[in-house]
Protein backbone atom coordinates (compact mmCIF):
# COMPACT_ATOMS: atom_id res chain seq x y z
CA UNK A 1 87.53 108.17 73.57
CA UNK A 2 84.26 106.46 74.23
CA UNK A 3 81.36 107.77 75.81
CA UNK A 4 79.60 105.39 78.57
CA UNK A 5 77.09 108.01 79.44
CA UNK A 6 76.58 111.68 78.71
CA UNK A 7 73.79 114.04 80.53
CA UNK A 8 73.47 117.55 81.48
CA UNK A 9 75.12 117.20 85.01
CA UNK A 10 77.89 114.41 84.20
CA UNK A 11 79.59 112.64 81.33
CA UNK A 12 81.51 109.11 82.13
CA UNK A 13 84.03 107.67 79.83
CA UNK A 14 86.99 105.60 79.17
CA UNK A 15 90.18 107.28 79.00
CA UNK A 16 92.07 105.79 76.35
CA UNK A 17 96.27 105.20 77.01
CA UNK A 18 98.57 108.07 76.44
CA UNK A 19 95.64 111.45 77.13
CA UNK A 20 95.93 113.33 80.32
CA UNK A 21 92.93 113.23 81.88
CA UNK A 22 93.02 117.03 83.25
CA UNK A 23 94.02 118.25 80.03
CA UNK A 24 93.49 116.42 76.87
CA UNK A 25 90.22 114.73 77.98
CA UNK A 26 88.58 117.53 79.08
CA UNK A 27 89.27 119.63 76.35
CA UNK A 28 88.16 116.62 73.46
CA UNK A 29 85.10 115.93 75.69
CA UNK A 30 83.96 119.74 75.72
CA UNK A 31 84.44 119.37 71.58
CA UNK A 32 81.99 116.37 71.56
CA UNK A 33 79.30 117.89 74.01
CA UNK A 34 79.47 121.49 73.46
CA UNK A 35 79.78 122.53 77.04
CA UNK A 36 82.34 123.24 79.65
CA UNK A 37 83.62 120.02 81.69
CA UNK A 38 84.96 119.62 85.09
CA UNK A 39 87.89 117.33 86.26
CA UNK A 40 87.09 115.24 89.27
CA UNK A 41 89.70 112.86 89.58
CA UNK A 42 92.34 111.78 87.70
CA UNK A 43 94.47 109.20 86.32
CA UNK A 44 98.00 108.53 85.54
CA UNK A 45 98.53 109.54 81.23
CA UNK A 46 99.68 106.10 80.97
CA UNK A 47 96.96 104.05 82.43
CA UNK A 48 93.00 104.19 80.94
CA UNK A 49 89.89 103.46 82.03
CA UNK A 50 86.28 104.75 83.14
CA UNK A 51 86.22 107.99 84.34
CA UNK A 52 83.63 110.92 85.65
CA UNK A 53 83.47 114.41 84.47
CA UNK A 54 80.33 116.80 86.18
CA UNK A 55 79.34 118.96 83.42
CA UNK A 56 77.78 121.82 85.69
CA UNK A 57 79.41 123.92 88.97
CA UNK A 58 76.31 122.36 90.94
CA UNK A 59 76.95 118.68 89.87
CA UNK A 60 80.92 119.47 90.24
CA UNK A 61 80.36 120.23 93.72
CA UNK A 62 77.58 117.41 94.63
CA UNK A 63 80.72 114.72 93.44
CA UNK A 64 83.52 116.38 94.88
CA UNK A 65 81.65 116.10 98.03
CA UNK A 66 80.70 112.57 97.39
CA UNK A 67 84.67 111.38 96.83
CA UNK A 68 85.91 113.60 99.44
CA UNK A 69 83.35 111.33 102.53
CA UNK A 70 84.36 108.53 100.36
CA UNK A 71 80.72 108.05 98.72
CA UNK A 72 82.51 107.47 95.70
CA UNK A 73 83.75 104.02 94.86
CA UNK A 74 87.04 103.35 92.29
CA UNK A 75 87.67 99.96 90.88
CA UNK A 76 90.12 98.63 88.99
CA UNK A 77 91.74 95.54 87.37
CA UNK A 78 95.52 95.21 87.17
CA UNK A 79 97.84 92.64 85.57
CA UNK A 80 100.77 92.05 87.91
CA UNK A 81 103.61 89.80 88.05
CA UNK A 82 103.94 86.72 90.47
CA UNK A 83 101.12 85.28 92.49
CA UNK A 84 99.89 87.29 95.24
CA UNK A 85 97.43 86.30 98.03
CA UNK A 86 93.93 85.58 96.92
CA UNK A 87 92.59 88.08 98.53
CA UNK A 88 93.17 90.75 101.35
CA UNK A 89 93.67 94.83 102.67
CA UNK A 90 97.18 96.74 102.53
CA UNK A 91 97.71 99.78 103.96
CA UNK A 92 100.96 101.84 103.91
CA UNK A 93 102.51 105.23 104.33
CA UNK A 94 103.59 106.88 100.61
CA UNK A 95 105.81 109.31 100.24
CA UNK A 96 106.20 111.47 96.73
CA UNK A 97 109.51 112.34 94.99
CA UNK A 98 108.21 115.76 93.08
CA UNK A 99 111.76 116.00 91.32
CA UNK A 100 111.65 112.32 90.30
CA UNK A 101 108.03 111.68 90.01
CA UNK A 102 108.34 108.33 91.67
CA UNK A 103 106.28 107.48 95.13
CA UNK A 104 107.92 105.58 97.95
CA UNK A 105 106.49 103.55 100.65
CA UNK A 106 108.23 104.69 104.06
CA UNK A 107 107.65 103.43 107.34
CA UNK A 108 106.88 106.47 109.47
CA UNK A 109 105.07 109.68 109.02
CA UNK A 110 106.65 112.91 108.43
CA UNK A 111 106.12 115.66 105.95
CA UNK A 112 104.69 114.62 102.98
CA UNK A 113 103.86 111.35 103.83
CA UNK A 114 99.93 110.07 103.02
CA UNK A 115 98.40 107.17 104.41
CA UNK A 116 97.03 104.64 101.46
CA UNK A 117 94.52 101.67 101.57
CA UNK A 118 93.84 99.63 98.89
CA UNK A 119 91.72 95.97 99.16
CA UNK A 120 92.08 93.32 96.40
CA UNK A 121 91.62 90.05 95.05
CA UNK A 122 93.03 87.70 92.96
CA UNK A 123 91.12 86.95 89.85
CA UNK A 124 93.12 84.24 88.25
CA UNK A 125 97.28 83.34 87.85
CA UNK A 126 98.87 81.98 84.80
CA UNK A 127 102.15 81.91 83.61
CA UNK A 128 103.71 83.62 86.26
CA UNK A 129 101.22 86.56 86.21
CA UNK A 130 97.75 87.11 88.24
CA UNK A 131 94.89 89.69 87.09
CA UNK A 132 93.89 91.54 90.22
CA UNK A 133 91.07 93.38 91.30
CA UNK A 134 91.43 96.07 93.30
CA UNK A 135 89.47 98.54 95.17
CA UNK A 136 90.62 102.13 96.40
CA UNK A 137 90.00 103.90 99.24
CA UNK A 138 92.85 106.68 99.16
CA UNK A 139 93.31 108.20 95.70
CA UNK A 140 96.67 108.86 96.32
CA UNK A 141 99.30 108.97 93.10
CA UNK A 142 100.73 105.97 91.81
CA UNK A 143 99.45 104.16 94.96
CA UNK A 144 98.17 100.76 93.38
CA UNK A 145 101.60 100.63 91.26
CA UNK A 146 103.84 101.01 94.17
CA UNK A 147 101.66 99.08 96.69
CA UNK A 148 101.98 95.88 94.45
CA UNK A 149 105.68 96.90 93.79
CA UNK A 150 106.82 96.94 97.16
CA UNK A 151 105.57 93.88 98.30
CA UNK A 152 107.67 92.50 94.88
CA UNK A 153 104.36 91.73 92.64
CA UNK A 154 104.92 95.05 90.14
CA UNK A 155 102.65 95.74 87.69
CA UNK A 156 102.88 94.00 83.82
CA UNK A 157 104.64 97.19 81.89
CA UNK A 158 105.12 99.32 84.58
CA UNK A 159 108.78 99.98 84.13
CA UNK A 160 109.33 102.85 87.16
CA UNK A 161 108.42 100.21 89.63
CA UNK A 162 110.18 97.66 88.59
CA UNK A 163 108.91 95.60 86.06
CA UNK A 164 111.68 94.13 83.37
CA UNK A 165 109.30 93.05 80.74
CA UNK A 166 108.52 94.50 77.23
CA UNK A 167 105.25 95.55 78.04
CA UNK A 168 104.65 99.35 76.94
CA UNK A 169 102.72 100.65 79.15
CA UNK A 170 101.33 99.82 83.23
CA UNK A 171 98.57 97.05 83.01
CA UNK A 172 96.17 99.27 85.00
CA UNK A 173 92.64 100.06 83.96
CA UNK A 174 89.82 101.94 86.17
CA UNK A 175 87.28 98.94 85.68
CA UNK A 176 84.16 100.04 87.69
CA UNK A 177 82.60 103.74 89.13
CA UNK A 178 79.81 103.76 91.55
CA UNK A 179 78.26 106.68 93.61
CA UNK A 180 75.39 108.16 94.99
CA UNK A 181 73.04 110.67 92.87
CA UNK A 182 70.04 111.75 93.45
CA UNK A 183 69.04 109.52 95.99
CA UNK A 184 70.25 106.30 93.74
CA UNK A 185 73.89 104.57 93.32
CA UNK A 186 75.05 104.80 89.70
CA UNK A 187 77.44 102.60 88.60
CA UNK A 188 79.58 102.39 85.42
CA UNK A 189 82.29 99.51 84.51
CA UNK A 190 84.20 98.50 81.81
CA UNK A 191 87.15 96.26 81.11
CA UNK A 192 90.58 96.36 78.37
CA UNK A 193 90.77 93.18 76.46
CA UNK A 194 93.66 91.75 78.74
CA UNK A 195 91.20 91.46 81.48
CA UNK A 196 88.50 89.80 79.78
C-alpha cells in the first residue's frame, strides 16, 4: 500500500487489489502512522486506487461534509469493452440486490432505488477495447460497472456484469481526488500500468 501523502488531519493512498478499504486498509494504515484512521469512502475489494482517510474526528467531519455538498471530486479510469461515445453524461436509476450483491438499473423509482450520474470520456480504443475516464457524481455501489454494463460496454474483468474474458479482476482504478481544505483545492492522482 503506498502512501501519496500523510499529515496529521488526512492520509491519501492507493488501495492496492484484493484489501477492503473499511477494514484491511484502515487497520494496515493505523500500523504505518501510529494513529487512529477514519473511513470516508470506499471502494469495491476488487478494484484499487487513490483514496482519503482523515486522521482526526475534526478533519473526519470537515470531509464528510465536503463529499456529502459534493465538494469532493472522484475520478477514475476504466478499461471497458467495445467503443463507446467519445464523450458524454448518463444518468440512471440503480437498484441493489443485498442477497445477490449485484446492482440493477430499473426504470422507475420505488424503494430502494438511487439515482446515479456519472460523466465520461473516451481516452483511446484499440482492439476492441476503449480506456475511459470517468467522473462521479453519486457514489453509489457498483455504479460505474453497471452503468457501462447496461448500455453493453462492461468493464475488462468484471465478470458479474458481464464480461467473458480472462481478465481477473474489474479494470477500475480511482485515478484522481480533489477537494477543498483550508481554503485551497488539493488534489491527488495516480494511474495502474494499463492506463498509462
Amino acid at each position: 500500500m503506498e502512501i501519496l501523502h500523510s499529515s496529521p488531519d488526512y492520509a491519501v493512498i492507493i488501495k492496492p487489489v484484493g484489501m477492503d478499504s473499511e477494514k484491511d486498509v484502515p487497520s494496515a494504515l493505523e500500523e504505518r502512522l501510529g494513529a487512529p484512521v477514519f473511513p470516508l469512502h470506499r471502494l469495491d475489494k476488487n478494484v484499487g486506487g487513490v483514496m482519503i482517510y482523515a486522521c482526526t474526528k475534526a478533519a473526519a467531519a470537515t470531509l464528510s461534509r465536503a463529499i456529502e455538498e459534493g465538494k469532493m471530486i472522484k475520478e477514475y479510469v476504466a478499461m471497458v469493452h467495445g467503443t463507446p461515445p467519445e464523450e458524454g453524461t448518463w444518468e440512471d436509476l440503480l437498484f441493489k440486490d443485498a442477497r445477490k450483491n449485484k446492482v440493477f438499473v430499473v426504470d422507475r423509482l420505488r424503494k430502494g432505488v438511487r439515482q446515479a450520474k456519472l460523466s465520461f470520456r473516451r481516452m483511446r480504443s484499440e482492439e476492441q477495447k476503449s480506456l475511459m475516464h470517468i467522473r462521479l457524481y453519486t457514489g453509489r455501489s457498483h455504479q460505474i460497472r453497471v452503468q457501462f454494463a447496461s448500455r453493453k460496454f462492461p468493464l475488462v474483468g468484471d465478470h458479474k456484469y458481464g464480461s467473458r474474458d480472462s481478465a481477473k479482476d474489474p479494470m477500475l482504478f480511482s485515478c484522481r481526488i480533489t477537494f477543498p481544505w483550508k481554503g485551497e483545492n488539493r488534489t491527488y492522482t495516480a494511474l495502474p500500468p494499463w492506463a498509462e
